[in-house]
Protein backbone atom coordinates (compact mmCIF):
# COMPACT_ATOMS: atom_id res chain seq x y z
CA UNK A 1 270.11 249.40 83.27
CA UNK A 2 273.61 247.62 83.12
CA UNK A 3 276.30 246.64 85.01
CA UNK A 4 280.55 247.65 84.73
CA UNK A 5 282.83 245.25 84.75
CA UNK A 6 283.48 245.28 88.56
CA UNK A 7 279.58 244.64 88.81
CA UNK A 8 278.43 248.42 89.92
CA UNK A 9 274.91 249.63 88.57
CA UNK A 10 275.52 252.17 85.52
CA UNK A 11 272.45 253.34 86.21
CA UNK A 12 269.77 254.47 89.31
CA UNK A 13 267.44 251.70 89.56
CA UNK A 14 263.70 252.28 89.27
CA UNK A 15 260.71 250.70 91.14
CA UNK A 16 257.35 250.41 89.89
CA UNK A 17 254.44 249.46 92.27
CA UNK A 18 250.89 248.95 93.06
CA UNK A 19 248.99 249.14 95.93
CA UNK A 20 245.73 247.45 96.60
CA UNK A 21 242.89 248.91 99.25
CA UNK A 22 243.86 246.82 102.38
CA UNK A 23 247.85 248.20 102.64
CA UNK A 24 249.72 245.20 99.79
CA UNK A 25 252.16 247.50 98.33
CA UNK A 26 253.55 245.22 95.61
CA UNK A 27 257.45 246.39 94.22
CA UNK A 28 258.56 245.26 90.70
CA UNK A 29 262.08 246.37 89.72
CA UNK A 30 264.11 245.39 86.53
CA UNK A 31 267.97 244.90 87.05
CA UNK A 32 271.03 243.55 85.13
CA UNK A 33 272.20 239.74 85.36
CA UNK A 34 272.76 239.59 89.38
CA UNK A 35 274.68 236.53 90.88
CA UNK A 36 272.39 236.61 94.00
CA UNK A 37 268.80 238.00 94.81
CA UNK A 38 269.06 242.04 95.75
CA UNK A 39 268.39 243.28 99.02
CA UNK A 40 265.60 245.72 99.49
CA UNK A 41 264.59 247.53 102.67
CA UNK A 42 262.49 250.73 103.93
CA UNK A 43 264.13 253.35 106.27
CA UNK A 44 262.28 255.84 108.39
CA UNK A 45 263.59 259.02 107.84
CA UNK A 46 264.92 260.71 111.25
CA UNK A 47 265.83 263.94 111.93
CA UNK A 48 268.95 262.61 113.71
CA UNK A 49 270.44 258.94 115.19
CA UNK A 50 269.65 255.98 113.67
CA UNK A 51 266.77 255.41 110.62
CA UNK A 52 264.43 252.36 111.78
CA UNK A 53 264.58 249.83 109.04
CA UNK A 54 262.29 247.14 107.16
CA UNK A 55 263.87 244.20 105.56
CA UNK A 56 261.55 243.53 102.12
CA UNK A 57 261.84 239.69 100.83
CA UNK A 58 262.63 239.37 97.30
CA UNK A 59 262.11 237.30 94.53
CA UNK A 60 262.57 236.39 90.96
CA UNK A 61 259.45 237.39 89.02
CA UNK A 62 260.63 235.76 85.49
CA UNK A 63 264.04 235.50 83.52
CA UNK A 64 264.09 238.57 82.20
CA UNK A 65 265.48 240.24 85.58
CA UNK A 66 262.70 241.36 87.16
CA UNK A 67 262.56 241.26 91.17
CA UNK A 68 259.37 241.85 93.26
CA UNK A 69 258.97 242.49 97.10
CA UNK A 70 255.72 242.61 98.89
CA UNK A 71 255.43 244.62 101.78
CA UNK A 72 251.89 242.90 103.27
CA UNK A 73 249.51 244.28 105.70
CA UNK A 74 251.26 243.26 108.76
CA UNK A 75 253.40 244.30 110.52
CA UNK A 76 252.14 248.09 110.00
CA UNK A 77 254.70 250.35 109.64
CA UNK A 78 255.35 253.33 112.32
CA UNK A 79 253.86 256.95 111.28
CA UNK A 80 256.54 259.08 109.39
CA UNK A 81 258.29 259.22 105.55
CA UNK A 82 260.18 255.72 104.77
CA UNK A 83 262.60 255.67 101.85
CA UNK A 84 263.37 252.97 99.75
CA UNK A 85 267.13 251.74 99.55
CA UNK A 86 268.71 248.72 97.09
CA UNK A 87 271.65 246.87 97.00
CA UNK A 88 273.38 243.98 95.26
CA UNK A 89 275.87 241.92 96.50
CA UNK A 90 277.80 242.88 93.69
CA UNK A 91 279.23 245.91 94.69
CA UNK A 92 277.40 245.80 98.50
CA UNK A 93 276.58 249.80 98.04
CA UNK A 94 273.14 250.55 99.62
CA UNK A 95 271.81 253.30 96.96
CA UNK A 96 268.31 254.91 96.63
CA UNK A 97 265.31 253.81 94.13
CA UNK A 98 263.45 255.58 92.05
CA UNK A 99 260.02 255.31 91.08
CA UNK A 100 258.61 254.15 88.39
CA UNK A 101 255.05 253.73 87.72
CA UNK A 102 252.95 254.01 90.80
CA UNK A 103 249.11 252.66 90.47
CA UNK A 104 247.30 253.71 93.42
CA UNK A 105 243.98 253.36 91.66
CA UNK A 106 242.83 250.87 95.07
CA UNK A 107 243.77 254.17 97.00
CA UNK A 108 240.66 255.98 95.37
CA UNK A 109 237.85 257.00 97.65
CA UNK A 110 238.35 254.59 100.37
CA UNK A 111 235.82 253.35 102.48
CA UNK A 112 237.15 251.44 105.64
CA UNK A 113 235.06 248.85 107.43
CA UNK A 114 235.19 248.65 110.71
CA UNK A 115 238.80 249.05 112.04
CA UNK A 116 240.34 246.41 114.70
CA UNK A 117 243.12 248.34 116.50
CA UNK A 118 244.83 251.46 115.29
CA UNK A 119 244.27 252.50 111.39
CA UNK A 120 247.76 251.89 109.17
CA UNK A 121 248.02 253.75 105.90
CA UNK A 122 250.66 253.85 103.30
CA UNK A 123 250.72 256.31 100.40
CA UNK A 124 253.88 255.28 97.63
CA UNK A 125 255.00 258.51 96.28
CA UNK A 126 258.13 260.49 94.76
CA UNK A 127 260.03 263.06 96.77
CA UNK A 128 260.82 266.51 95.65
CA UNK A 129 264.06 265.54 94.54
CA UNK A 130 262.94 262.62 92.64
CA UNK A 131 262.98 259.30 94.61
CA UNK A 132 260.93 256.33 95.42
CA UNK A 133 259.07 256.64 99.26
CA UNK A 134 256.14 255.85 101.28
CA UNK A 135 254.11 257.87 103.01
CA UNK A 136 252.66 255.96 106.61
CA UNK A 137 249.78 257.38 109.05
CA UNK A 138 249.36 255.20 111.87
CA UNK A 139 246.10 256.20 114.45
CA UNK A 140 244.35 255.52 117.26
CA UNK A 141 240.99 256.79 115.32
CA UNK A 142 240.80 259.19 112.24
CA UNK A 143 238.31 261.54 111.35
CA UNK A 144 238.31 261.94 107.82
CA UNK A 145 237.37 265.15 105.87
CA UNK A 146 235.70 265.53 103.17
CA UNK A 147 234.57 268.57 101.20
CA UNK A 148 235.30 271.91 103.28
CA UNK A 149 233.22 274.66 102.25
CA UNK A 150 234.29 278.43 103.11
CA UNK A 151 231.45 281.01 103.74
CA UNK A 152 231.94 284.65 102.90
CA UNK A 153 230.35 285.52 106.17
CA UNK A 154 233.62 284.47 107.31
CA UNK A 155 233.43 280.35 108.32
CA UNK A 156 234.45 276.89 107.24
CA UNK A 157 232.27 274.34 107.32
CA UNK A 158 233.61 270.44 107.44
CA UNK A 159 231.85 267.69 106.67
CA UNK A 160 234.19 264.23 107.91
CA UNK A 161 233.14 260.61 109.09
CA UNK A 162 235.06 258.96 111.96
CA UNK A 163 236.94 255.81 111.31
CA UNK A 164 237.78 253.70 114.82
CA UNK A 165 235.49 255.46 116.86
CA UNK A 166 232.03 256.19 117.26
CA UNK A 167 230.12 259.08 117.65
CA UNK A 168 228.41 259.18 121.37
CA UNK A 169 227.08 261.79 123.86
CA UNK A 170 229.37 264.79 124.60
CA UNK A 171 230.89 264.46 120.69
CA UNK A 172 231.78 268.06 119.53
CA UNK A 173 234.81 269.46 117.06
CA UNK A 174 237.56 270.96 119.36
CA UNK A 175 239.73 273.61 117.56
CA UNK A 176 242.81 274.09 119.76
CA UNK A 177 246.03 277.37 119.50
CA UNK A 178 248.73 275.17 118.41
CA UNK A 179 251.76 275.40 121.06
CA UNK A 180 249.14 277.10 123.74
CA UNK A 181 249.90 274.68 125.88
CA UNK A 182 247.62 272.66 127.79
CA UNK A 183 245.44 275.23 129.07
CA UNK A 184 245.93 277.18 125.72
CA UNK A 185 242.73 278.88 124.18
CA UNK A 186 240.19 276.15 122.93
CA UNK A 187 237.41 276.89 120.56
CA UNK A 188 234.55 274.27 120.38
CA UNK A 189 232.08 273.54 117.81
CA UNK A 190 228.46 271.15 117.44
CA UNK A 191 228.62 268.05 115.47
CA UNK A 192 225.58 267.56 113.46
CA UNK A 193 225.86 263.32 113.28
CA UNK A 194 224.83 262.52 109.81
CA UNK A 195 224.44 258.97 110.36
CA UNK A 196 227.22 256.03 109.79
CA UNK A 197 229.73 257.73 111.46
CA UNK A 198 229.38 260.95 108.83
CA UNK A 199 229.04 264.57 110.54
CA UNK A 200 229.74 268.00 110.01
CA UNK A 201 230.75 271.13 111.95
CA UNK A 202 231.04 274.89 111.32
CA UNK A 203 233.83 276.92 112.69
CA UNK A 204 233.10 280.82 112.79
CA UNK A 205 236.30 282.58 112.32
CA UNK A 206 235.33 285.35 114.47
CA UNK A 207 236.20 282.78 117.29
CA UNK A 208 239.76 282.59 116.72
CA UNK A 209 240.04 285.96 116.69
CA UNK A 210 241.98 288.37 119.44
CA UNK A 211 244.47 285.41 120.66
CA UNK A 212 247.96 287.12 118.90
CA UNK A 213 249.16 289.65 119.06
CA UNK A 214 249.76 292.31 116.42
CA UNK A 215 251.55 291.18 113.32
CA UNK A 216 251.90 287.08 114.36
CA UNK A 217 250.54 284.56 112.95
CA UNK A 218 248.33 281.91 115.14
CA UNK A 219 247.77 278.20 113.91
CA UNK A 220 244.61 276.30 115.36
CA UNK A 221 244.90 272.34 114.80
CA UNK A 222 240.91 271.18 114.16
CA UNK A 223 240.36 268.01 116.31
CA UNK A 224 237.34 265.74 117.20
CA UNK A 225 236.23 264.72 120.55
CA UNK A 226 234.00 261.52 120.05
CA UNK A 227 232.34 261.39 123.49
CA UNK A 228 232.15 263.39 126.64
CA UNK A 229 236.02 262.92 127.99
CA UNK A 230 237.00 261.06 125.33
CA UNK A 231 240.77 261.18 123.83
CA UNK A 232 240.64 263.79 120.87
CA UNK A 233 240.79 263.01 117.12
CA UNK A 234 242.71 264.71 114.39
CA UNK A 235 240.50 265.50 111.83
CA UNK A 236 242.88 264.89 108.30
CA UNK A 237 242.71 263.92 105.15
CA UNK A 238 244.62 260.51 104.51
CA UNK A 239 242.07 258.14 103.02
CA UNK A 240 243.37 258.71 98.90
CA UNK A 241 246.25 258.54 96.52
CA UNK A 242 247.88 261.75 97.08
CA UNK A 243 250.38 261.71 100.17
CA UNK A 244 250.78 265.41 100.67
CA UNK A 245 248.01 267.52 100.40
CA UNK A 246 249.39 270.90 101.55
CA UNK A 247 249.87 272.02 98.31
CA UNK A 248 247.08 270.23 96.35
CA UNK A 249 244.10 271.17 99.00
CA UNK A 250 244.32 275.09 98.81
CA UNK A 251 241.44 276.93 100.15
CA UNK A 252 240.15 280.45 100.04
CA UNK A 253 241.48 283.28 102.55
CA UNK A 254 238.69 284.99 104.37
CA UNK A 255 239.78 288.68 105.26
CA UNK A 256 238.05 289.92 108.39
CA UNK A 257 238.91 293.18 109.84
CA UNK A 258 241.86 292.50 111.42
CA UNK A 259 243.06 289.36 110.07
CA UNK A 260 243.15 286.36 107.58
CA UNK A 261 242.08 283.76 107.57
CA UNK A 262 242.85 280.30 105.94
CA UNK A 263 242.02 276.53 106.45
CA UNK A 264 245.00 274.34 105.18
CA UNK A 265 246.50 270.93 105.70
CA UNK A 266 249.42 270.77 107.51
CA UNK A 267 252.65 268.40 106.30
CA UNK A 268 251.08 265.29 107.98
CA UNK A 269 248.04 265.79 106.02
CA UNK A 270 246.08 267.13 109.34
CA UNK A 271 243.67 269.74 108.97
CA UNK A 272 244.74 273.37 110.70
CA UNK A 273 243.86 277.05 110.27
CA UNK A 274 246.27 279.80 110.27
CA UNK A 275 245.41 283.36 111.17
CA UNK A 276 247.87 286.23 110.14
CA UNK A 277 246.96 289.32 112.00
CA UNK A 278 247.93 292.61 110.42
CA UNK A 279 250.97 294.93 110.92
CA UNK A 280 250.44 298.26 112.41
């Protein structure tokens, strides 16, 4: 990368970065000669007004131009898509970074102890069109899924373990019409505690049937309840390395007789189940 004689970057500047299993996202980025430390921050992207942003500190990490910024484990940042933006007081442009290499190996089957307050986790990744952002959940309580198994008799079965809450009497999996309202249709299911906060639940998809009609689609949003009155959980998959798993997590379509039938996870990584019905 290099500078014009006014003192623009020539070229987009990169980021690499590494994250470690408590939330240290550490940011290395190599520039041309600068006359004054670069300015780094996060923006939360907004659909309008506005972006929130998070000033990153940053300093000198040897003579050869390298910068680093740590963003630490506190404060946590608020749930959404933050992008990464870089200037230097050169030319005082705010521009976007791109990544560079990303080790998320600390992101790797997770195990959480114990959570004091509300979970915070950050996923680093590259956008579709090819820049540097992170990906942050912020919760109450998660429960976590794990591997999803799909009957041919027509049912999913979800095995998950609950992070900031704990299983108690009353605990069942709650599998609610998405924009029903809030005496929309509710489907619930029996938790079969597997000890240390792991259970599982099966969801017949006979169940969701008959709630559309003819040639919609219906979306169910799969939640836990942890205890009798308790505040529901999402059940999602955020615990890993890979910050949108829509596209990655694809599971079979069950065809019953007049629909089908498909678990998925939705663009915030929360686990959902669409039902197309069929056209006359």
């Amino acid at each position: 990368m290099s500078e014009t004689a006014t003192g623009v970057l020539e070229e987009t500047p990169h980021a690499d970065c590494r994250v470690t299993a408590d939330g240290v996202l550490t940011l290395d980025l190599a520039l041309p000669p600068l006359t004054a430390p670069p300015s780094l921050e996060l923006r939360l992207r907004t659909k309008d007004g506005e972006p929130t942003r998070h000033a990153l500190p940053v300093e000198s990490a040897g003579a050869d131009g390298r910068w680093r910024a740590v963003l630490g484990a506190e404060p946590v940042l608020a749930e959404g898509r933050w992008d990464l933006y870089l200037r230097v007081a050169s030319d005082g442009e705010w521009r976007r970074v791109a990544p560079g290499v990303r080790d998320l190996r600390a992101l790797l089957d997770q195990e959480p102890a114990a959570v004091d307050g509300p979970l915070a986790v950050r996923v680093p990744y590259r956008t579709k069109d090819g820049w540097f952002a992170v990906r942050a959940w912020l919760r109450p309580a998660l429960a976590e899924a794990g591997p999803i198994t799909v009957s041919p008799e027509g049912s999913m079965t979800v095995r998950a373990r609950l992070v900031g809450a704990e299983l108690r009497r009353g605990a069942a999996a709650v599998v609610k019409l998405r924009g029903g309202g809030k005496k929309g249709p509710v489907r619930k299911a029996e938790l079969r505690d597997e000890g240390a906060g792991a259970f599982s639940f099966t969801v017949p998809y006979a169940e969701l049937l008959g709630v559309a009609a003819e040639g919609q689609t219906a979306f169910w949003d799969v939640t836990v309840r942890p205890a009798t009155k308790a505040p529901r959980v999402r059940v999602a998959r955020l615990l890993d390395d890979i910050a949108d798993k829509k596209a990655v997590f694809v599971y079979p379509a069950s065809k019953l007789a007049e629909a089908t039938v498909q678990p998925y996870y939705t663009v915030d990584n929360d686990l959902a189940i669409r039902v197309d019905y069929e056209r006359a």
